[in-house]
Protein backbone atom coordinates (compact mmCIF):
# COMPACT_ATOMS: atom_id res chain seq x y z
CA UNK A 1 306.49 -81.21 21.42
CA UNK A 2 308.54 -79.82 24.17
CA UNK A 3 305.72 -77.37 25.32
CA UNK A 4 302.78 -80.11 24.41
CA UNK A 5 304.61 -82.22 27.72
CA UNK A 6 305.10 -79.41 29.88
CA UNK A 7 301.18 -78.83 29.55
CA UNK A 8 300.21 -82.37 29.85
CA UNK A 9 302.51 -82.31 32.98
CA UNK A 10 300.42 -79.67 34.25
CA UNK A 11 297.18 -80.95 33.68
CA UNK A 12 298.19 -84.29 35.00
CA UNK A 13 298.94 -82.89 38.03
CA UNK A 14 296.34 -81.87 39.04
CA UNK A 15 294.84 -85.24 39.92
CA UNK A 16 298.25 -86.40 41.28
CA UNK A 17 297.31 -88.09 44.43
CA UNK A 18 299.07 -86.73 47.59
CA UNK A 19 298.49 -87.60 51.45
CA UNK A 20 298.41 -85.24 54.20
CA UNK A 21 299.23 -86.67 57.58
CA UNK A 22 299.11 -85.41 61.15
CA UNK A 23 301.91 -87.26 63.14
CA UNK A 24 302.54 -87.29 67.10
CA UNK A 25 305.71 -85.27 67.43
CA UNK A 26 306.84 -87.92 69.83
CA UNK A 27 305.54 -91.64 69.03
CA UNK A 28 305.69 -90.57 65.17
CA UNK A 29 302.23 -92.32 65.16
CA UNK A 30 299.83 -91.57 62.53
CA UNK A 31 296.62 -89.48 64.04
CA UNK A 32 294.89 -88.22 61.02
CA UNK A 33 295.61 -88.59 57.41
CA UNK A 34 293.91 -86.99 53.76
CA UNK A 35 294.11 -88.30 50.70
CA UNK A 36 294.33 -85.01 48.68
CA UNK A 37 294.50 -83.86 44.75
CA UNK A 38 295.50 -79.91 44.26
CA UNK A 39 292.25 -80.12 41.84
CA UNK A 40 290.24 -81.30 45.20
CA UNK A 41 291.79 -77.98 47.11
CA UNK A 42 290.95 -76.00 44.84
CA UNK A 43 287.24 -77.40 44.28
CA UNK A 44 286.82 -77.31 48.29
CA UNK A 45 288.20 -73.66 48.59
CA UNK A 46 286.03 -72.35 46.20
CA UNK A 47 283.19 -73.50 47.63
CA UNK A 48 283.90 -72.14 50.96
CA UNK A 49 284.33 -68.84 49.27
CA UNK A 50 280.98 -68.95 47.56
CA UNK A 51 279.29 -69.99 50.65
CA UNK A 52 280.71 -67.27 52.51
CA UNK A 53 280.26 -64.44 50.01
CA UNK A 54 276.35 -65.77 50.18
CA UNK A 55 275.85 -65.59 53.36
CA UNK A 56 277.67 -62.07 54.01
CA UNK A 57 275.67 -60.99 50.95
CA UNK A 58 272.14 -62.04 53.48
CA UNK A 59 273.33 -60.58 57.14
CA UNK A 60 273.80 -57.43 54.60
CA UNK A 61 270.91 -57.59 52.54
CA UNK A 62 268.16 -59.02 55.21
CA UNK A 63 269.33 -58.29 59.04
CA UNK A 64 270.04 -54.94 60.81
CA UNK A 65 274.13 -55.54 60.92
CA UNK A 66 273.95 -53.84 57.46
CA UNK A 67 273.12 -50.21 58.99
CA UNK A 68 277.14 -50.78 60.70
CA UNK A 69 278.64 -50.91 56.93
CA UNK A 70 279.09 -47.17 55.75
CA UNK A 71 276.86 -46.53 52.59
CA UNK A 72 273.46 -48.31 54.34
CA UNK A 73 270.94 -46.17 55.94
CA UNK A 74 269.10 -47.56 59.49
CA UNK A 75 265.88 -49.59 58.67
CA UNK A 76 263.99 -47.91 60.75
CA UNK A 77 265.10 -44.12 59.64
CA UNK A 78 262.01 -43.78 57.16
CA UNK A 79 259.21 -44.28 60.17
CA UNK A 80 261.29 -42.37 62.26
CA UNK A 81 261.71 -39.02 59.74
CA UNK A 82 257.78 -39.81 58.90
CA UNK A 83 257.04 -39.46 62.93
CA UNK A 84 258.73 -36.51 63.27
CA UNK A 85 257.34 -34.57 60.19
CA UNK A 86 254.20 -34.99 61.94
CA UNK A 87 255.39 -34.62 65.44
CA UNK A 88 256.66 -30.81 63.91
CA UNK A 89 253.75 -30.50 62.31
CA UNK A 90 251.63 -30.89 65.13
CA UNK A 91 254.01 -28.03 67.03
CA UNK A 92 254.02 -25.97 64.55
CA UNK A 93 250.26 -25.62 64.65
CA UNK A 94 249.90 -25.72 68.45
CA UNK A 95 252.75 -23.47 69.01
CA UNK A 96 250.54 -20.48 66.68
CA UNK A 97 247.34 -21.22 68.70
CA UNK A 98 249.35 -20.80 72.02
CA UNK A 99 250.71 -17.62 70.23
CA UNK A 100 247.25 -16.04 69.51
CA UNK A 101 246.10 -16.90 72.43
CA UNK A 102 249.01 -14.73 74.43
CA UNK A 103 248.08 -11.68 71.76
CA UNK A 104 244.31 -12.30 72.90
CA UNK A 105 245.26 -12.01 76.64
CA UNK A 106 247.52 -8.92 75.75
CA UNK A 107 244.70 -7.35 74.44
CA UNK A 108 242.32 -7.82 77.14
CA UNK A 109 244.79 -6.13 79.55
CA UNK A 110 245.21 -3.55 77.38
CA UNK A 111 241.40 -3.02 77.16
CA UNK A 112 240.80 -3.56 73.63
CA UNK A 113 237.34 -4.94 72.66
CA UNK A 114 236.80 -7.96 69.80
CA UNK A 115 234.31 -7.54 67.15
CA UNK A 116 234.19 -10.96 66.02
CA UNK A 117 232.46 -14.33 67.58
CA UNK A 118 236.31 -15.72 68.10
CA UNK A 119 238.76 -15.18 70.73
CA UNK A 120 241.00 -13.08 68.60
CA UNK A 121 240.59 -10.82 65.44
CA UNK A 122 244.00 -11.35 64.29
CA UNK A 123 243.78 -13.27 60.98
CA UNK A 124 246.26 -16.31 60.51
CA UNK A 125 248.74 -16.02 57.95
CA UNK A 126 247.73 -17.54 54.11
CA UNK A 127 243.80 -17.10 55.59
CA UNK A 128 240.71 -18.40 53.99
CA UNK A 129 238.30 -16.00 52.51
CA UNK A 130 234.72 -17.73 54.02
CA UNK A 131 232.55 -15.17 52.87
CA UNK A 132 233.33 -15.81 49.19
CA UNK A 133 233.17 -19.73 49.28
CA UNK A 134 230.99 -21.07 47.33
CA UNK A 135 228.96 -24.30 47.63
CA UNK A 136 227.20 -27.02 45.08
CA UNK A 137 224.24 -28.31 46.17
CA UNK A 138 222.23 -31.02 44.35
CA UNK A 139 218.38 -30.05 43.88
CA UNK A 140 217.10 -32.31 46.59
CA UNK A 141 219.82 -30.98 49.16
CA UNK A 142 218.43 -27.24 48.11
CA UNK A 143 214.57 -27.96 48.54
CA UNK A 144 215.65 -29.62 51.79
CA UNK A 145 217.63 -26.59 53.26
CA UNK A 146 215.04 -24.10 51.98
CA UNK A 147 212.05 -25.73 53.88
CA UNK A 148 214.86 -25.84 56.89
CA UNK A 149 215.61 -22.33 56.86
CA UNK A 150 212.20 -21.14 56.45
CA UNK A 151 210.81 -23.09 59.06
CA UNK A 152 213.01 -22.33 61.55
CA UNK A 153 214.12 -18.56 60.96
CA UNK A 154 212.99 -15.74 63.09
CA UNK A 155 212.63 -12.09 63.80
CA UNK A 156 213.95 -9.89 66.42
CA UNK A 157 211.45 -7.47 67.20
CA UNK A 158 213.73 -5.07 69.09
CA UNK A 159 213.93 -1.71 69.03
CA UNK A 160 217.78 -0.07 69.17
CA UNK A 161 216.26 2.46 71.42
CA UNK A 162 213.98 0.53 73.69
CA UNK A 163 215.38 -0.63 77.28
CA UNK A 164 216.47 -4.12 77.33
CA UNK A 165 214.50 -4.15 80.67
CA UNK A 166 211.12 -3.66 78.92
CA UNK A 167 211.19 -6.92 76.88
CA UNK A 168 213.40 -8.63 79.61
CA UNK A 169 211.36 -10.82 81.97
CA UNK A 170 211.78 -11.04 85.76
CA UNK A 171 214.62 -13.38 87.14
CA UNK A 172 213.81 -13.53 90.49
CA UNK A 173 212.11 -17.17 90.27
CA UNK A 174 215.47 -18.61 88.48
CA UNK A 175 218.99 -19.40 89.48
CA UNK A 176 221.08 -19.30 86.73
CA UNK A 177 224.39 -21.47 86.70
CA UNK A 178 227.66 -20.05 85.56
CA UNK A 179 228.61 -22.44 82.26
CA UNK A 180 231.85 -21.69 82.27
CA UNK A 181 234.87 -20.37 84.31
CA UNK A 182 236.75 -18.16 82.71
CA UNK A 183 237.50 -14.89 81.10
CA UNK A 184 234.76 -13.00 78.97
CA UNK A 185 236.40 -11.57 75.81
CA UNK A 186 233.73 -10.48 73.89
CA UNK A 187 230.07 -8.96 75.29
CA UNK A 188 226.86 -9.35 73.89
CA UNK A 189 225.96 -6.90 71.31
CA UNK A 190 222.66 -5.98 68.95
CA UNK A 191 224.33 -4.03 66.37
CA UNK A 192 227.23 -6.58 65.41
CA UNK A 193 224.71 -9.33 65.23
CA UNK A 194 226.58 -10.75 68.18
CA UNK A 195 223.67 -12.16 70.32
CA UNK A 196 225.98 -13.67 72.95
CA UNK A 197 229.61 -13.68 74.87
CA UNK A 198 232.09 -15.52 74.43
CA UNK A 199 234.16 -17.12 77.35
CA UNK A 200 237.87 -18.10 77.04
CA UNK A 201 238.95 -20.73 79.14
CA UNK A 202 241.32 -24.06 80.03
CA UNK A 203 241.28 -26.68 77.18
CA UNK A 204 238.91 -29.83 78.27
CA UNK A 205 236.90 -27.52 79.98
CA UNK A 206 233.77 -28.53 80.94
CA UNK A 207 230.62 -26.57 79.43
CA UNK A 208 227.57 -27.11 81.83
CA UNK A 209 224.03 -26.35 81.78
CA UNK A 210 222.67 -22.64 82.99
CA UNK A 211 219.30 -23.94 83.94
CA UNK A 212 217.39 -27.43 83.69
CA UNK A 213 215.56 -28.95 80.65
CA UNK A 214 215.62 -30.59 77.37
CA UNK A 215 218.43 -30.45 74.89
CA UNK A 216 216.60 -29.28 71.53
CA UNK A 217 219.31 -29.58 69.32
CA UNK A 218 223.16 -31.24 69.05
CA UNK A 219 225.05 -31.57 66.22
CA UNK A 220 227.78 -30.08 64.38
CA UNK A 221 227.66 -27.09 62.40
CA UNK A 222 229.87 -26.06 59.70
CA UNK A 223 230.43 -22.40 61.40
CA UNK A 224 229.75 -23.17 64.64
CA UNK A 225 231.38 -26.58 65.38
CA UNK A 226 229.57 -28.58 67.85
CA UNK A 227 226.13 -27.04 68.94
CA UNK A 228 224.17 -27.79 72.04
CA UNK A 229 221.18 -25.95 72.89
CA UNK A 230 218.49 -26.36 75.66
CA UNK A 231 215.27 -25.59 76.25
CA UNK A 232 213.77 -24.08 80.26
CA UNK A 233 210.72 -23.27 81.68
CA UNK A 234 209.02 -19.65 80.65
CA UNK A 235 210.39 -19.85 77.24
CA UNK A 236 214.18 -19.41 77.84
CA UNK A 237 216.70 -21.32 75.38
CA UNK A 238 220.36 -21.32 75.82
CA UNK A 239 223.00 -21.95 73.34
CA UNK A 240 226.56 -23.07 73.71
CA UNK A 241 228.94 -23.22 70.71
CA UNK A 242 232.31 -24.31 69.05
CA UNK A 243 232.26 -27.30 71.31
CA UNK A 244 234.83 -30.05 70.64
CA UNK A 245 232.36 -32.78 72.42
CA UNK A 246 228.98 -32.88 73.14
CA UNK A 247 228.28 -35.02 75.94
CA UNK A 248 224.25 -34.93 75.75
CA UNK A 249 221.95 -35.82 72.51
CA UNK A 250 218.45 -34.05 71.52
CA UNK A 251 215.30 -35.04 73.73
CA UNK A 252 217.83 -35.46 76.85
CA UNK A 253 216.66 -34.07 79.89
CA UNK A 254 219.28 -31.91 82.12
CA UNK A 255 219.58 -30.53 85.38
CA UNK A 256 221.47 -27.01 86.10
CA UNK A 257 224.86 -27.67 86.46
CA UNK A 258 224.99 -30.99 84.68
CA UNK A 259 228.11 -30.87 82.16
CA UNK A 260 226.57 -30.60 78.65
CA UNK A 261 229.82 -30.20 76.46
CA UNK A 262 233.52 -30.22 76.32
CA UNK A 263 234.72 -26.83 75.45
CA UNK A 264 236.82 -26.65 72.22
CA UNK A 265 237.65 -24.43 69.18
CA UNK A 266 235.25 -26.32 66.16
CA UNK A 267 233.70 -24.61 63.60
CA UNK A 268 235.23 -22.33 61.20
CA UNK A 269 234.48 -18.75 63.10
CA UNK A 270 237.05 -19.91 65.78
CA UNK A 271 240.51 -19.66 66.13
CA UNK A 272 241.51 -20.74 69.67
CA UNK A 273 239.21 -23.03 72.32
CA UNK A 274 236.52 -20.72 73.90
CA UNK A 275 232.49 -20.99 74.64
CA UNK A 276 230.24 -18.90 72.63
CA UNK A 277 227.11 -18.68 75.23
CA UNK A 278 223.42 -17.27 74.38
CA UNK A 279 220.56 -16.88 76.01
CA UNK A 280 217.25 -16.32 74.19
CA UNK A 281 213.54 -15.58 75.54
CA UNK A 282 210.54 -15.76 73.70
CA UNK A 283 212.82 -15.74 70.66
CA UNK A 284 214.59 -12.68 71.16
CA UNK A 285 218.41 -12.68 72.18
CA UNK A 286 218.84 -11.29 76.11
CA UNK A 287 222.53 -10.12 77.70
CA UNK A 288 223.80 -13.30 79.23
CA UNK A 289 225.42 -10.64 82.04
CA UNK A 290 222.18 -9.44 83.46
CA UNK A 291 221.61 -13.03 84.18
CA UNK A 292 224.57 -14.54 85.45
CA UNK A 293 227.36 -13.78 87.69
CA UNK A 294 230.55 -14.44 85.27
């Protein structure tokens, strides 16, 4: 019984009714006065402590205060580490091209000659095998290529002994513009199957035409890149390759001079931004340097 009264007394007073007044120190007049229980204390405080714990839960959970508490990353560090994989990426890839291209210039003071229709024979590390590639092509895509290739292939009818000069026409009647300033790593040559130069130059460069006439053909070519090539009076065609723009379409009429292209490294024979230049008459491949002054 003893212990049955002691809890009862407990319980009970909980609910016992007890005032809390504010008094003027001086006057003893009443200012403010509660009417409080200890089970209405309780009740309030808790509540103020769930309220709280929510909202510190949210300025954690849902605002940028939470990247101050140790343990949180910043919201923002996943775009940031994704912007600089590709900002090294991109680095990485310019920094080897600026590399070859230093070798390439080493090598043309040291006088060594390239055998290759790129601006450097030095292969790239983990390189890709071209020559053994092979392609799927559906039927129609065959018949289409065949009657391409046959239509437009030719044959050089040079000799290896016979004099450029003989087949050569005379150039006094034409002015032939320079299409691009720069530095000529690799000369025209028969026997490699090279049957132009190719020009190494500033980036953005500006590709222009040798002589006036009408583009014949622009597009992109899977070896090549970007292709441009025009045709002049008395039969002479000029081609300019690995373009990254092409600032003129087929049937487009051009003046000597005239920017054609923006120079670039496309195409997979390439390895650094340079011009590939040919020029052809009567369908046989002449030196570009007997023509123009480089």
């Amino acid at each position: 019984m003893p212990t049955e009264q002691k809890k009862e007394k407990w319980y009970y007073k909980l609910r016992d009714k007890y005032r809390l007044v504010i008094l003027n120190d001086e006057t003893f007049e009443e200012t403010v006065s509660w009417r409080l229980s200890r089970l209405n204390v309780f009740i309030t405080i808790g509540i103020l402590a769930i309220v709280l714990i929510v909202l510190t839960i949210f300025l954690i959970a849902f605002t940028p205060l939470r990247e101050y508490i140790p343990g949180y990353a910043d919201v923002t560090l996943s775009r940031r580490v994704n912007y600089l994989i590709m900002k090294t990426d991109s680095l990485e890839a310019e920094a080897r091209q600026k590399n070859i291209y230093i070798q390439n210039i080493n090598r043309i003071i040291a006088g060594d000659d390239f055998f290759d229709d790129s601006i450097s024979s030095q292969q790239e590390p983990q390189s890709i095998d071209y020559e053994n590639i092979q392609y799927t092509h559906s039927p129609e895509d065959s018949m289409l290529r065949s009657e391409y290739e046959s239509g437009t292939s030719y044959d050089l009818y040079y000799n290896e002994g016979e004099e450029l000069s003989r087949i050569n026409p005379s150039r006094s009647n034409f002015t032939f513009f320079n299409p691009l300033k720069g530095i000529i790593t690799s000369e025209f040559d028969l026997s490699l199957n090279h049957y132009g130069i190719d020009i190494v130059s500033k980036e953005n460069d500006a590709v222009k035409a040798t002589l006036s006439g009408t583009v014949l053909f622009a597009d992109w070519t899977v070896e090549t890149g970007h292709v441009i090539s025009i045709q002049h009076r008395d039969n002479y065609i000029s081609v300019y390759k690995h373009n990254s723009v092409l600032l003129k379409k087929a049937g487009n009429f051009v003046k000597a001079g005239e920017p054609i292209a923006i120079v670039g490294e496309s195409g997979e024979l390439t390895t650094g931004a340079h011009l590939h230049f040919e020029l052809w008459y009567n369908g046989t491949p002449v030196n570009p340097l007997e023509y123009i002054a480089f």
